[in-house]
C-alpha atoms as a PDB file:
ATOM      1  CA  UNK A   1     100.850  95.154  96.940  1.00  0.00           C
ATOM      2  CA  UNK A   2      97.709  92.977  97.029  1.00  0.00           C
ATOM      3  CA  UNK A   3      99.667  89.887  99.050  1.00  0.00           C
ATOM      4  CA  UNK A   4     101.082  92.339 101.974  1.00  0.00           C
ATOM      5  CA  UNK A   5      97.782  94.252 102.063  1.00  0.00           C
ATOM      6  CA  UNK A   6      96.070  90.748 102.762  1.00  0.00           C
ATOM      7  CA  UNK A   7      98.911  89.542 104.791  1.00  0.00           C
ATOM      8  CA  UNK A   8      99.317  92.224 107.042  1.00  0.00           C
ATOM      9  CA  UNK A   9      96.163  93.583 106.899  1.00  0.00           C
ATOM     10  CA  UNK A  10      93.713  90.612 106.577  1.00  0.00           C
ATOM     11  CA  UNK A  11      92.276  92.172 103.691  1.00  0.00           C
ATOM     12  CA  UNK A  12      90.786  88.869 101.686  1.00  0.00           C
ATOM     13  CA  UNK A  13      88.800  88.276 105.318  1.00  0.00           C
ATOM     14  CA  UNK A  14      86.919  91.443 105.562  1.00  0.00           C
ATOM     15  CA  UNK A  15      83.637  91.226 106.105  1.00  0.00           C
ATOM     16  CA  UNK A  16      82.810  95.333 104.376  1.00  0.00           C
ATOM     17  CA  UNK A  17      80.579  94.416 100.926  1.00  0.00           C
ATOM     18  CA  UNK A  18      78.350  97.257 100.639  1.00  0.00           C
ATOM     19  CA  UNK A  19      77.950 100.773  99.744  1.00  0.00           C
ATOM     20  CA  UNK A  20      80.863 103.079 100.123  1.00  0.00           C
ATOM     21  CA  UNK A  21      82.867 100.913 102.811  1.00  0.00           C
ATOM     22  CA  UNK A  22      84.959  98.471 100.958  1.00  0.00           C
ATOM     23  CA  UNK A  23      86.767 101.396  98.865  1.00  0.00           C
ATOM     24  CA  UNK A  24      87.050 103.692 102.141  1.00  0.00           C
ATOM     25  CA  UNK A  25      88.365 101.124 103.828  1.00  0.00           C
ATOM     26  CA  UNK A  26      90.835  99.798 100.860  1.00  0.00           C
ATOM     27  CA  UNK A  27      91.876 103.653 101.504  1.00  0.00           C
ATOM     28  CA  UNK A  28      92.948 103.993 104.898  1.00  0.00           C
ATOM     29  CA  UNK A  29      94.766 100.727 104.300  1.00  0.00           C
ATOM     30  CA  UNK A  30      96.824 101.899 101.429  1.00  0.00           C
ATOM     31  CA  UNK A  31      97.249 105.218 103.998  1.00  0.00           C
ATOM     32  CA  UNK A  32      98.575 103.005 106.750  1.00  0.00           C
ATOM     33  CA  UNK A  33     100.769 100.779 104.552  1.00  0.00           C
ATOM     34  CA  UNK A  34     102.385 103.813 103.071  1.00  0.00           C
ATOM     35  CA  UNK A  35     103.031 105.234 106.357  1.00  0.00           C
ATOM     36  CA  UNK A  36     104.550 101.910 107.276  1.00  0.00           C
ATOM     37  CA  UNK A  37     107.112 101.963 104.734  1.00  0.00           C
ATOM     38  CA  UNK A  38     108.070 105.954 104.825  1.00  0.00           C
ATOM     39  CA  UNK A  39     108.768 105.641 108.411  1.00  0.00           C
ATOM     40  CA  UNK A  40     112.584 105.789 108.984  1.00  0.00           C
ATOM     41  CA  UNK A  41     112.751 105.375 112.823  1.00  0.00           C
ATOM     42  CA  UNK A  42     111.995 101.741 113.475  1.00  0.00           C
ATOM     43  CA  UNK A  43     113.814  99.036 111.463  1.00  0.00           C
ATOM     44  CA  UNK A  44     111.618  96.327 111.586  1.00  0.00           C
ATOM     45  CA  UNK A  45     108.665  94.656 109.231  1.00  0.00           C
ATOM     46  CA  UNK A  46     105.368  96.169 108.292  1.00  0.00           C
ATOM     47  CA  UNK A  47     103.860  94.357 111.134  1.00  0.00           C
ATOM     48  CA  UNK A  48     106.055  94.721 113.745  1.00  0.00           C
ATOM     49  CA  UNK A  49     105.931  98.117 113.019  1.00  0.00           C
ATOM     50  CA  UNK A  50     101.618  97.954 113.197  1.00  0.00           C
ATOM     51  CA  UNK A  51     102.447  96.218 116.194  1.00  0.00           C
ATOM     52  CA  UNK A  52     104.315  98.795 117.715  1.00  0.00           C
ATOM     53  CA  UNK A  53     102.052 101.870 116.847  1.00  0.00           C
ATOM     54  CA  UNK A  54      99.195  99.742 118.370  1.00  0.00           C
ATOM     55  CA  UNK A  55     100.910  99.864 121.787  1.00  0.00           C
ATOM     56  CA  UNK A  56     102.828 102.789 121.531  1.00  0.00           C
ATOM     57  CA  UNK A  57     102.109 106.198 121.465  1.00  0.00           C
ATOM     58  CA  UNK A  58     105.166 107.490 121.200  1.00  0.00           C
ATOM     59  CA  UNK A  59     105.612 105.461 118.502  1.00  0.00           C
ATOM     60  CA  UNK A  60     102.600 106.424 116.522  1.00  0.00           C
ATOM     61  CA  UNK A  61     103.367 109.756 117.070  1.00  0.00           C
ATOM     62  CA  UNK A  62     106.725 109.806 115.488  1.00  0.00           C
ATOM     63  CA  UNK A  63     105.035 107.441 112.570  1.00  0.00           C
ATOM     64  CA  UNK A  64     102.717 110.533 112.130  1.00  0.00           C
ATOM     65  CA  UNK A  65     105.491 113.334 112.022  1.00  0.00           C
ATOM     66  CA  UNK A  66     107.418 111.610 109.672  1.00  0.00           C
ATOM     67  CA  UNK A  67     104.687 110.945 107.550  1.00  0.00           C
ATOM     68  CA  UNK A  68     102.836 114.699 107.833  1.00  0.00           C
ATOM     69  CA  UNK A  69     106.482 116.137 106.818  1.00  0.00           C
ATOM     70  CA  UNK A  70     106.402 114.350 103.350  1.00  0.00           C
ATOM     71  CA  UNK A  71     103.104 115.107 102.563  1.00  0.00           C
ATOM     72  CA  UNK A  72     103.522 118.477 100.070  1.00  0.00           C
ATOM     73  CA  UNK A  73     102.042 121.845 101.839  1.00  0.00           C
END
């Protein structure tokens, strides 16, 4: 986990060291990354797929509903 969070996420070059922000951000990239690999629609790698919610809206958008409808209610 900790080589593609650094690949794809730069992780290791992060400049967050204090307070709160390093394990808030270490969050939201474990949310992304998850979200990466639960989403069905695009057959591609974990960042092509970044890539392609970055530009894409629609995209992003169907990342998000596939990813809100496996989260438990």
């Amino acid at each position: 986990m900790h080589w593609i969070l650094d690949i794809t996420f730069r992780e290791d070059e992060s400049r967050i060291r204090k307070g709160d922000g390093p394990e808030n951000i270490a969050v939201l990239r474990h949310l992304g990354l998850n979200a990466m690999k639960k989403s069905s629609g695009i057959k591609d790698s974990i960042p092509s797929k970044i890539r392609r919610a970055m530009f894409s809206d629609k995209v992003r958008e169907s990342i998000m509903k596939q990813v809100m409808n496996i989260l438990p209610s």
